[in-house]
Protein backbone atom coordinates (compact mmCIF):
# COMPACT_ATOMS: atom_id res chain seq x y z
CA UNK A 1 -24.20 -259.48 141.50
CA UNK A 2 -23.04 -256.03 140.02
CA UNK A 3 -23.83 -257.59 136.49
CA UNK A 4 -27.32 -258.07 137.48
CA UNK A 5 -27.62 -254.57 139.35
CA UNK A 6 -25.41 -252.01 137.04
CA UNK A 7 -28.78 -250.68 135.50
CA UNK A 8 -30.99 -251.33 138.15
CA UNK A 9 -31.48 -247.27 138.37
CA UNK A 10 -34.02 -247.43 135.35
CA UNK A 11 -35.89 -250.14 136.45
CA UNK A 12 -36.25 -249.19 140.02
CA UNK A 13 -35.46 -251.21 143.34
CA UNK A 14 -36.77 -250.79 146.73
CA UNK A 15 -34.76 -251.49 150.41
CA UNK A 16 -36.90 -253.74 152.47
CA UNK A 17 -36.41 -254.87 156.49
CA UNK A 18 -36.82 -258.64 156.96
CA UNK A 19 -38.11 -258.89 160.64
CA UNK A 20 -38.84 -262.16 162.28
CA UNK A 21 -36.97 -265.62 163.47
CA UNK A 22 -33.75 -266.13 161.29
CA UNK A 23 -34.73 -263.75 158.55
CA UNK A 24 -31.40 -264.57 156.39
CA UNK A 25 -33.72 -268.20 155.92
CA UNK A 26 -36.73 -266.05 154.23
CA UNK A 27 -33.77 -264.40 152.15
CA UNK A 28 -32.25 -267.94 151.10
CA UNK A 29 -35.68 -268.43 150.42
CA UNK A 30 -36.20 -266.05 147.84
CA UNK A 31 -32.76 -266.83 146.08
CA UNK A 32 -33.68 -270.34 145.66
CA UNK A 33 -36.97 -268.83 143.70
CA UNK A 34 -34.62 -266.61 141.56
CA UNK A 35 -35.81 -263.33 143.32
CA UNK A 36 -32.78 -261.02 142.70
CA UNK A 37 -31.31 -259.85 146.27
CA UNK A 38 -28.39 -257.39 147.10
CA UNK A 39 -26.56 -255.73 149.87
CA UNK A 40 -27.91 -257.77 153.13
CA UNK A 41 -27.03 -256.51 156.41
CA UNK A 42 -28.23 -258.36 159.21
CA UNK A 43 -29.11 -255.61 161.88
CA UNK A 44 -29.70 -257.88 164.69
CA UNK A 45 -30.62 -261.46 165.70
CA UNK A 46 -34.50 -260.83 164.64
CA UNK A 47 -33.49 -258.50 161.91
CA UNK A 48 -32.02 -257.91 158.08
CA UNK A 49 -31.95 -255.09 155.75
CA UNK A 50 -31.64 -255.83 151.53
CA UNK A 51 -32.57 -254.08 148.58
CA UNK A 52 -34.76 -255.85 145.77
CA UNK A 53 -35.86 -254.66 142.43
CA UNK A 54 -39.13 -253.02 141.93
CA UNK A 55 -40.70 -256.04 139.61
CA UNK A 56 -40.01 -258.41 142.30
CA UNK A 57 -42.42 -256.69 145.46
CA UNK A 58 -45.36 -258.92 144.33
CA UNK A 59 -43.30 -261.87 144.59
CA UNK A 60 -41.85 -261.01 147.53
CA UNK A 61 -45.53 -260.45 149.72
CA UNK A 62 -46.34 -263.76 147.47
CA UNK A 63 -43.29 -265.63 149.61
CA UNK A 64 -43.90 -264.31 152.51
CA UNK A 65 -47.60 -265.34 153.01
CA UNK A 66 -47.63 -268.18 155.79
CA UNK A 67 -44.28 -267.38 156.90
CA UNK A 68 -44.71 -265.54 160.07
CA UNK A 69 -42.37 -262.58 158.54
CA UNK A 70 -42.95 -259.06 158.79
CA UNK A 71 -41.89 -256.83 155.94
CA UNK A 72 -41.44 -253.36 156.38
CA UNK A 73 -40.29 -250.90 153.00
CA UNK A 74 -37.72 -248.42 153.86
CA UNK A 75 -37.21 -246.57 150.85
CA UNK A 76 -37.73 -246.52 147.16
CA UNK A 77 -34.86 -245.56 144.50
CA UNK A 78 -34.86 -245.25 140.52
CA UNK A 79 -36.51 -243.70 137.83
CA UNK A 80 -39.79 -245.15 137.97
CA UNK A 81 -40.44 -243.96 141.61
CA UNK A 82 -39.08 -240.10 140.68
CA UNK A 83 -41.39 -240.24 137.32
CA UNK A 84 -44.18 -240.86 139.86
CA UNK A 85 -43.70 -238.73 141.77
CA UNK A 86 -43.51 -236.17 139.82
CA UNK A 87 -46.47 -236.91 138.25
CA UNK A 88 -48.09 -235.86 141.65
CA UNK A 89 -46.32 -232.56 141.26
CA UNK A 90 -48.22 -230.74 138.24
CA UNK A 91 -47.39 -227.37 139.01
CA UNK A 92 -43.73 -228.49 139.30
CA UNK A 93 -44.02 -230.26 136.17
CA UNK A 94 -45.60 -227.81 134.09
CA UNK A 95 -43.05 -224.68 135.69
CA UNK A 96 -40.67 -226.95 134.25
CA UNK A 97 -41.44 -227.36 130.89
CA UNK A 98 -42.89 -223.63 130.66
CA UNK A 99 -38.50 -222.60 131.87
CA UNK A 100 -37.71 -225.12 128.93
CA UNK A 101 -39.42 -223.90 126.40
CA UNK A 102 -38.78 -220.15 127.55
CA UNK A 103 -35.17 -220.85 127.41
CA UNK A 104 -35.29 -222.37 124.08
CA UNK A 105 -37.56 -219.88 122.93
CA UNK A 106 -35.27 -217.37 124.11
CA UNK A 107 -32.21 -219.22 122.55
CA UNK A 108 -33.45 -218.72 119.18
CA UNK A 109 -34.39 -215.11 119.10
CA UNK A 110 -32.46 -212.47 117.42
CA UNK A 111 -31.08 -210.07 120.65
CA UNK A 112 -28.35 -208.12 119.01
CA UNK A 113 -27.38 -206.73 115.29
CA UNK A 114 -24.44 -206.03 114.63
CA UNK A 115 -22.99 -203.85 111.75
CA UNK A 116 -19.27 -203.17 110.75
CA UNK A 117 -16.88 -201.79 107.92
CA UNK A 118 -19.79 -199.09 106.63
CA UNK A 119 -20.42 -195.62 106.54
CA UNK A 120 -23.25 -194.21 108.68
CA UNK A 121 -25.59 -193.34 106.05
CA UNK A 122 -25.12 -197.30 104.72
CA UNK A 123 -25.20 -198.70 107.71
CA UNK A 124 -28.69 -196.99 107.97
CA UNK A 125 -29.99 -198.45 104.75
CA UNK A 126 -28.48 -202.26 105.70
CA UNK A 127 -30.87 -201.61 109.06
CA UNK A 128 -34.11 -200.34 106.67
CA UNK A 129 -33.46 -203.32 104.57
CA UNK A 130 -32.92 -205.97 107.78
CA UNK A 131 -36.19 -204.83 108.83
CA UNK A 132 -37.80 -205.47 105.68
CA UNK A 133 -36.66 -209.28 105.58
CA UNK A 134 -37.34 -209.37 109.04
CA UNK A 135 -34.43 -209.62 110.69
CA UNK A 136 -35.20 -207.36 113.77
CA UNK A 137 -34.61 -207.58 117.45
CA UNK A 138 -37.04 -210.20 118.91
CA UNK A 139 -37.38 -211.98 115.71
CA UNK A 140 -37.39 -215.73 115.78
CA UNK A 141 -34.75 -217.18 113.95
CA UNK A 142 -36.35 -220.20 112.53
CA UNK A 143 -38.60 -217.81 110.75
CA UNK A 144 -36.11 -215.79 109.11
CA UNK A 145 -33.78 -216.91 106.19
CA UNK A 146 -30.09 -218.75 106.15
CA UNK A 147 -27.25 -215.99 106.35
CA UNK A 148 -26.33 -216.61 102.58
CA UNK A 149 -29.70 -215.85 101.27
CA UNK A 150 -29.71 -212.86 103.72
CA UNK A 151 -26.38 -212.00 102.10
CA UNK A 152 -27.63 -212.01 98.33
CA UNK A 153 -30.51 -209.91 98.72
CA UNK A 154 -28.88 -207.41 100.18
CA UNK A 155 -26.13 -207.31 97.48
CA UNK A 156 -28.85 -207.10 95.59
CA UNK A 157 -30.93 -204.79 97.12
CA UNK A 158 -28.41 -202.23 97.94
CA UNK A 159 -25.88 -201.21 95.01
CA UNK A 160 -23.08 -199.13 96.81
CA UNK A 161 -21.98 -203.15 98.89
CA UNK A 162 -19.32 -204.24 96.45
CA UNK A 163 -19.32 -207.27 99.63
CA UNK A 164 -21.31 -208.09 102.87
CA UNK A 165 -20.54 -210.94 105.42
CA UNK A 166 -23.56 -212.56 107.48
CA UNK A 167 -22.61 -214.64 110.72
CA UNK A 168 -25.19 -216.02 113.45
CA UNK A 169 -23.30 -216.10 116.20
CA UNK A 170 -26.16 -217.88 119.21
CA UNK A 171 -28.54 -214.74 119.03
CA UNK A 172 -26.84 -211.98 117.65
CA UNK A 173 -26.50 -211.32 113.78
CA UNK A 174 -22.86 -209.89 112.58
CA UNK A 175 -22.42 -207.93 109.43
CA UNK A 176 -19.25 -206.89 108.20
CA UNK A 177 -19.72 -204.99 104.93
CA UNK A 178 -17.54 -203.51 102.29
CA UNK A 179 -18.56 -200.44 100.54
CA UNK A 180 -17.88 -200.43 96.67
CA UNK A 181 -16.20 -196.77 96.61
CA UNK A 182 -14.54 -195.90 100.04
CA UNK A 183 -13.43 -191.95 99.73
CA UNK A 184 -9.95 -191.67 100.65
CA UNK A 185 -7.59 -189.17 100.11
CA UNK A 186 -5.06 -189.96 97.45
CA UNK A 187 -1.60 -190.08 97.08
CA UNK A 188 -0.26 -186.79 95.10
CA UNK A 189 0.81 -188.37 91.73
CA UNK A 190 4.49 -187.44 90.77
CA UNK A 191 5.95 -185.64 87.21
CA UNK A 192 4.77 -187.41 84.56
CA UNK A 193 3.73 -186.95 80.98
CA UNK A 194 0.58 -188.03 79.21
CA UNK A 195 0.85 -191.08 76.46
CA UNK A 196 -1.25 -192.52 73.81
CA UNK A 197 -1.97 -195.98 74.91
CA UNK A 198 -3.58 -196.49 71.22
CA UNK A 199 -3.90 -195.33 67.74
CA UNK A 200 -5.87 -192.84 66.92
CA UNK A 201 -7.40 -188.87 65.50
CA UNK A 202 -7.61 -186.23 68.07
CA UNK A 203 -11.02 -184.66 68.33
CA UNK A 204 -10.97 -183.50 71.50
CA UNK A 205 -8.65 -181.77 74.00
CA UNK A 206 -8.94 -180.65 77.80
CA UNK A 207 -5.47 -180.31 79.57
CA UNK A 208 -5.33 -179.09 83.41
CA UNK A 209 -1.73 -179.59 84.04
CA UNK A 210 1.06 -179.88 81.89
CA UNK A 211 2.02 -178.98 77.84
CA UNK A 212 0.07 -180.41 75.61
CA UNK A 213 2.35 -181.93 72.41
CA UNK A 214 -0.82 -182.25 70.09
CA UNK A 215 -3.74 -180.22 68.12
CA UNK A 216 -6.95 -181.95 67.03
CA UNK A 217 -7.30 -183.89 64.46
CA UNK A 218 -3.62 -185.21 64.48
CA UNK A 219 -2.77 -188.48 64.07
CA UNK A 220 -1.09 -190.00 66.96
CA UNK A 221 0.26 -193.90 68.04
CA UNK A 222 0.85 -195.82 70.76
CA UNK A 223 3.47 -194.22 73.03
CA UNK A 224 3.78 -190.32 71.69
CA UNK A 225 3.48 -187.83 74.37
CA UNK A 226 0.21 -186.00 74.21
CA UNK A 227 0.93 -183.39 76.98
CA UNK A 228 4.33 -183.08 78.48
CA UNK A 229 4.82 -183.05 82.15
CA UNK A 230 8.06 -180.64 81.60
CA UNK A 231 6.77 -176.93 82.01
CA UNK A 232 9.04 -173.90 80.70
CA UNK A 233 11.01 -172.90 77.28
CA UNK A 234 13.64 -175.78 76.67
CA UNK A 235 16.78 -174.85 76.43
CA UNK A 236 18.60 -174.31 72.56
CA UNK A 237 20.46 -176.82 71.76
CA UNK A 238 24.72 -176.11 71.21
CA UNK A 239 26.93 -176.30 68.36
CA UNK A 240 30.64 -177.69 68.57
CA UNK A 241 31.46 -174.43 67.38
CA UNK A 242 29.79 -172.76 70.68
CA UNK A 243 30.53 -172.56 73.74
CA UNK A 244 30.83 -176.35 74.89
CA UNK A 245 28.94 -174.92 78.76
CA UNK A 246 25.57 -176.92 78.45
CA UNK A 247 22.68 -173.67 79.28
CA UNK A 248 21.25 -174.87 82.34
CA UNK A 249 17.32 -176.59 82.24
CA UNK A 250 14.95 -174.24 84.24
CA UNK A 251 11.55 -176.68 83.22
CA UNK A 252 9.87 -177.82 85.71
CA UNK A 253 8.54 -181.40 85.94
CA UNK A 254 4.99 -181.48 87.39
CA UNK A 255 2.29 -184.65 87.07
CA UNK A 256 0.71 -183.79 83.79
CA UNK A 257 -3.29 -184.09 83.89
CA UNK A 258 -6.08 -184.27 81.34
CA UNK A 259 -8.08 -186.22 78.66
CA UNK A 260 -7.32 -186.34 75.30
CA UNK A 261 -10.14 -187.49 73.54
CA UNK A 262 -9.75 -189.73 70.41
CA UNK A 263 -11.38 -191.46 67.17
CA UNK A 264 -10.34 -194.94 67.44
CA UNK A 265 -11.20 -198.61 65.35
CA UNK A 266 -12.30 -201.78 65.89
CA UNK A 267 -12.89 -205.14 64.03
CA UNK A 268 -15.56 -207.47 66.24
CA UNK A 269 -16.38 -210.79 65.26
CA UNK A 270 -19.76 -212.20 66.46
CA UNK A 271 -22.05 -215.10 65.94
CA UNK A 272 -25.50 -215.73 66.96
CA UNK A 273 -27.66 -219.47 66.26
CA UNK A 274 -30.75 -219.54 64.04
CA UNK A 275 -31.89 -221.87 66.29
CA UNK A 276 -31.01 -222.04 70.24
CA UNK A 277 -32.71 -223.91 73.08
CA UNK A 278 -32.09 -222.83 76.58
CA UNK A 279 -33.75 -222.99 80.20
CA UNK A 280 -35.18 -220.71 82.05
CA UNK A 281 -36.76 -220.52 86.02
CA UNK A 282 -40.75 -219.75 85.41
CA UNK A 283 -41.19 -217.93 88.65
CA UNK A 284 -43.21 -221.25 90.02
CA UNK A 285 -41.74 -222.50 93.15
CA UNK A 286 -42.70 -224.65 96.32
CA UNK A 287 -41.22 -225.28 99.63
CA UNK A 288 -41.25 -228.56 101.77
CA UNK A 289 -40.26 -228.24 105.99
CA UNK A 290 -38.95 -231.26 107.39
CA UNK A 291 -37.30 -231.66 111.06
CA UNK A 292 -34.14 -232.94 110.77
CA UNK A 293 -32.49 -235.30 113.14
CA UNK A 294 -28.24 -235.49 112.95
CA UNK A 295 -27.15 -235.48 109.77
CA UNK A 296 -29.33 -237.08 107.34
CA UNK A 297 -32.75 -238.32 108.99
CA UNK A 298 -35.95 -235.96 108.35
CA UNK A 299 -39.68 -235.95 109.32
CA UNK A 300 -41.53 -233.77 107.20
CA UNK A 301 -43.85 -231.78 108.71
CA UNK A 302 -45.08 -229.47 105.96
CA UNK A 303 -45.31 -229.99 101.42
CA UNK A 304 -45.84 -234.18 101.54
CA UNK A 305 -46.02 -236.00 97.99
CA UNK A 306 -44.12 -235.27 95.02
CA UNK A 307 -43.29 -232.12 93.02
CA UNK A 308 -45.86 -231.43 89.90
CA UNK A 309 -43.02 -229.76 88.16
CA UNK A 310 -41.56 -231.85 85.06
CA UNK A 311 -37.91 -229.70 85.37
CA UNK A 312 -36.94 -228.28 88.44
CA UNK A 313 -33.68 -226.68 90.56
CA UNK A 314 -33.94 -227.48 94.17
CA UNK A 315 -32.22 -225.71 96.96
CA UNK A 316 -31.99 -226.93 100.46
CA UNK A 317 -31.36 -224.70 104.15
CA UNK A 318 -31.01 -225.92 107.61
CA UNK A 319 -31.46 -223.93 110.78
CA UNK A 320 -30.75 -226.08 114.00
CA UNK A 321 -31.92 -225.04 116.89
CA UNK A 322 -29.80 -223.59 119.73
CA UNK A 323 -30.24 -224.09 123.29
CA UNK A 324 -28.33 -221.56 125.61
CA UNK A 325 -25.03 -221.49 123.82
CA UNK A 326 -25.02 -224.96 122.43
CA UNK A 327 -26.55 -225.79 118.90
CA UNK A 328 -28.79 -229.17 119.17
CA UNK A 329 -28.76 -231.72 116.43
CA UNK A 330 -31.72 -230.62 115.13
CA UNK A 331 -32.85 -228.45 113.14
CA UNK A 332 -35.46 -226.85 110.43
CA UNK A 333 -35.45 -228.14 106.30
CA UNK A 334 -36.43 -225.95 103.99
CA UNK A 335 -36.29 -227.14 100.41
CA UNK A 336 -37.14 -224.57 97.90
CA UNK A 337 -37.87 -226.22 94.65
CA UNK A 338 -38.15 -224.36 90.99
CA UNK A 339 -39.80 -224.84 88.49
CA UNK A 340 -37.34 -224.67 85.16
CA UNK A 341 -38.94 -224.61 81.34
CA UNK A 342 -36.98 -225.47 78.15
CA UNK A 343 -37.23 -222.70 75.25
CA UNK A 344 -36.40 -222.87 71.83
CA UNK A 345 -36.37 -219.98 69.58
CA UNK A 346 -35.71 -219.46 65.78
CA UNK A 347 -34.45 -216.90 64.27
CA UNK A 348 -34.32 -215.41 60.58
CA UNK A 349 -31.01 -214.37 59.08
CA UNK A 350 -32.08 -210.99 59.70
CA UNK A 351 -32.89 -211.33 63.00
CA UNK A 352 -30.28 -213.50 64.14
CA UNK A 353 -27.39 -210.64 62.65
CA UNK A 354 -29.40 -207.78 64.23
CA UNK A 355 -28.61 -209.70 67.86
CA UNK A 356 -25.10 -210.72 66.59
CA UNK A 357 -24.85 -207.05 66.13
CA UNK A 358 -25.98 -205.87 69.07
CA UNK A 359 -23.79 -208.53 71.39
CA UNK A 360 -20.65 -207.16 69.19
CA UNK A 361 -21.33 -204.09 70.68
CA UNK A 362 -22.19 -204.95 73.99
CA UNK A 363 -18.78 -206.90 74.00
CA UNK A 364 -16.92 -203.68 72.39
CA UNK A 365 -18.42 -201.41 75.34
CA UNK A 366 -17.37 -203.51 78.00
CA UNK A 367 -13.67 -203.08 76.35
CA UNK A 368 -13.66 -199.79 75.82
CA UNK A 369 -15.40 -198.95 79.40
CA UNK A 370 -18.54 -197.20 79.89
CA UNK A 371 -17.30 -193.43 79.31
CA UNK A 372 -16.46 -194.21 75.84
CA UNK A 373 -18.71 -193.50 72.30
CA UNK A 374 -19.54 -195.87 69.89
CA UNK A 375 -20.28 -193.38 67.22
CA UNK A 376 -20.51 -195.67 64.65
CA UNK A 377 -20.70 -199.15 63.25
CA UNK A 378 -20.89 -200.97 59.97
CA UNK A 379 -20.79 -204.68 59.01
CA UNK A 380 -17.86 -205.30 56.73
CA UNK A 381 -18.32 -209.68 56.43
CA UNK A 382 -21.13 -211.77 57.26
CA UNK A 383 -21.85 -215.42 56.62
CA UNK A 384 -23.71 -218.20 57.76
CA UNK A 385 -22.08 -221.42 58.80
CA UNK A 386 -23.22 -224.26 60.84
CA UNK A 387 -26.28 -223.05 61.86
CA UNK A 388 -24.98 -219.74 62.71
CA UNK A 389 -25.04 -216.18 61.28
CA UNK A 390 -21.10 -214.80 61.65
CA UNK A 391 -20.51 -210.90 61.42
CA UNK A 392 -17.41 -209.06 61.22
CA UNK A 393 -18.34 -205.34 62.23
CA UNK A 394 -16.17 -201.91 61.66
CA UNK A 395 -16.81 -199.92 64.80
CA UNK A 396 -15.72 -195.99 65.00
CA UNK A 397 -15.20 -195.01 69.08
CA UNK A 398 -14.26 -191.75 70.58
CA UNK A 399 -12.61 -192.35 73.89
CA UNK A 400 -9.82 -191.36 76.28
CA UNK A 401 -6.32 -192.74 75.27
CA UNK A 402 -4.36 -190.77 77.60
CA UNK A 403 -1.91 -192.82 79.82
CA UNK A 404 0.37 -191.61 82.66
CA UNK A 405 4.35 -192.13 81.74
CA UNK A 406 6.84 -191.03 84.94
CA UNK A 407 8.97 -188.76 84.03
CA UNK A 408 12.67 -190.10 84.78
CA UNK A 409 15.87 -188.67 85.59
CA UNK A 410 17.72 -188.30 82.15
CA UNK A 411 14.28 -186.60 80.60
């Protein structure tokens, strides 16, 4: 019997009183016409109590027709009777879908912002540029973008981030930033002297601290002291013949500062295609929404039929939904598709060693660092092979070529 009952919930089932002459004969009677029956309790001698599913009331009254039985309904269980009834409860009904969707409307609303690791006056600009996006207090989340794409434009937008994190945590947004130049107070270098780290011509001199060991326009290399972190008159050296007493060293070793400016050279060796195809994003783009279900089933809902783009880069973002603290298995597609176009350009010889040029010294700048002066250049070789116009460029830089040395014990 539990077999035939274990889901009777869903289906519904009523407890009925049997009353009459030996009701447990009406009951055998409705077992022998395959009416389902359960818990019977006879009550007294005119008497019996058992439960019946809903589906089988018609054929119950149907049985009982020309018996002489009365049959009285005690009380109704299962789904179907609490869906009715509620359906005779509107108010009830609607209060409780109105809490439902408040709650989930509430759920996915942005409540808190958090903002860590910055300076007040960047923390300020994260907030002017949050607000731009969107991303406010009382903003609803499915209208706002993924964390990631939140976290590229504002690496983009503000320069002084070297790195910002983005978490959703239920409805409050964390930020944990990282500014690119955080002012601390240094550590006091020790004695040291001042090295050429290349080859080069002096043409420039400013010394703070320290002796300086050169003059313009001398020729120095790799590894000769430019200004000496030993301050005071050395002392004369002594003959075998002297006094063997060694005079005792008054200098005074301080951390020698400066720049000592320098003409240095370079060879660079570039090459640059007569021909060269490439792609490109045209600025074209369209998005498609689809509700997603789990992990891979979606029912669009907005952008139906296929892409007009020949070439194209898609990216794809999900925001699930969150009810209370849990997230729900379903969620918000957005797939941004781009439009890409193939370009082909040809170059003259001319042209193509007036770009080789110019990447050469692109290349040579990021080398030599932004504080340093290309003052010259001149092409000393160029060919073209393969397709390809080859330079070999002289370059003539004026840059800083001082490097720090510590001064050790036996100097």
């Amino acid at each position: 019997m539990k077999k035939h009952t274990q889901d009777i919930y869903f289906t519904g089932y009523v407890t009925v009183l049997i009353k009459g002459d030996r009701p447990e004969l009406f009951l055998n009677q409705l077992v022998q016409e395959k009416i389902l029956v359960w818990d019977i309790f006879k009550k007294d001698s005119q008497t019996c109590e058992a439960k019946i599913r809903k589906q089988d009331i018609s054929r119950l009254r149907m049985q009982r027709r020309g018996t002489g039985y009365k049959i009285q309904f005690r009380s109704k269980h299962g789904f179907p009777f609490l869906f009715s009834a509620l359906l005779h409860k509107k108010p009830l009904i609607l209060g409780m879908a109105f809490s439902i969707l408040l709650i989930f409307f509430l759920s996915n609303t942005v409540w808190k912002i958090e903002i860590k690791g910055v300076s007040p006056e960047l923390e300020h600009q994260i907030e002017t540029k949050l607000d731009a996006y969107g991303v406010r207090l009382g903003a609803f989340k499915l209208t706002l973008g993924a964390p990631v794409d939140i976290q590229q434009r504002l690496l983009q937008d503000i320069p002084e981030l070297l790195w910002i994190g983005v978490q959703e945590n239920g409805t409050t947004y964390s930020l944990e930033g990282v500014p690119k130049t955080i002012v601390e107070e240094g550590e006091q270098p020790g004695p040291r002297h001042l090295v050429a780290k290349k080859k080069g011509v002096i043409v420039d001199m400013f010394v703070s601290e320290g002796v300086p060991q050169v003059n313009v326009h001398d020729y120095v290399e790799p590894g000769d002291i430019l200004v000496s972190g030993m301050i005071g008159n050395e002392p004369p050296p002594v003959s075998e013949e002297e006094d063997k007493t060694k005079p005792e060293d008054t200098r005074k070793p301080v951390a020698a500062t400066g720049s000592i400016i320098a003409r240095t050279w370079y060879n660079v060796s570039a090459a640059v295609p007569l021909e060269e195809t490439y792609t490109v994003l045209s600025g074209k783009q369209e998005s498609k929404y689809a509700i997603q279900f789990g992990d891979s089933f979606r029912l669009p809902i907005w952008g139906f039929g296929d892409s007009e783009f020949k070439d194209s880069q898609k990216q794809t973002s999900v925001r699930h939904l969150r009810f209370l603290r849990w997230e729900l298995p379903i969620g918000i597609t957005k797939t941004s598709e781009y439009e890409r176009t193939t370009k082909q350009v040809k170059r003259t010889k001319d042209e193509a060693a007036a770009q080789a040029e110019k990447v050469a010294k692109q290349d040579l700048q990021l080398q030599v660092g932004a504080e340093a002066d290309i003052i010259s250049q001149k092409i000393l070789h160029e060919t073209v092979e393969n397709g390809k116009v080859k330079l070999i460029l002289y370059f003539q830089v004026n840059e800083d070529i001082a490097t720090s040395q510590p001064i050790s014990q036996g100097d």
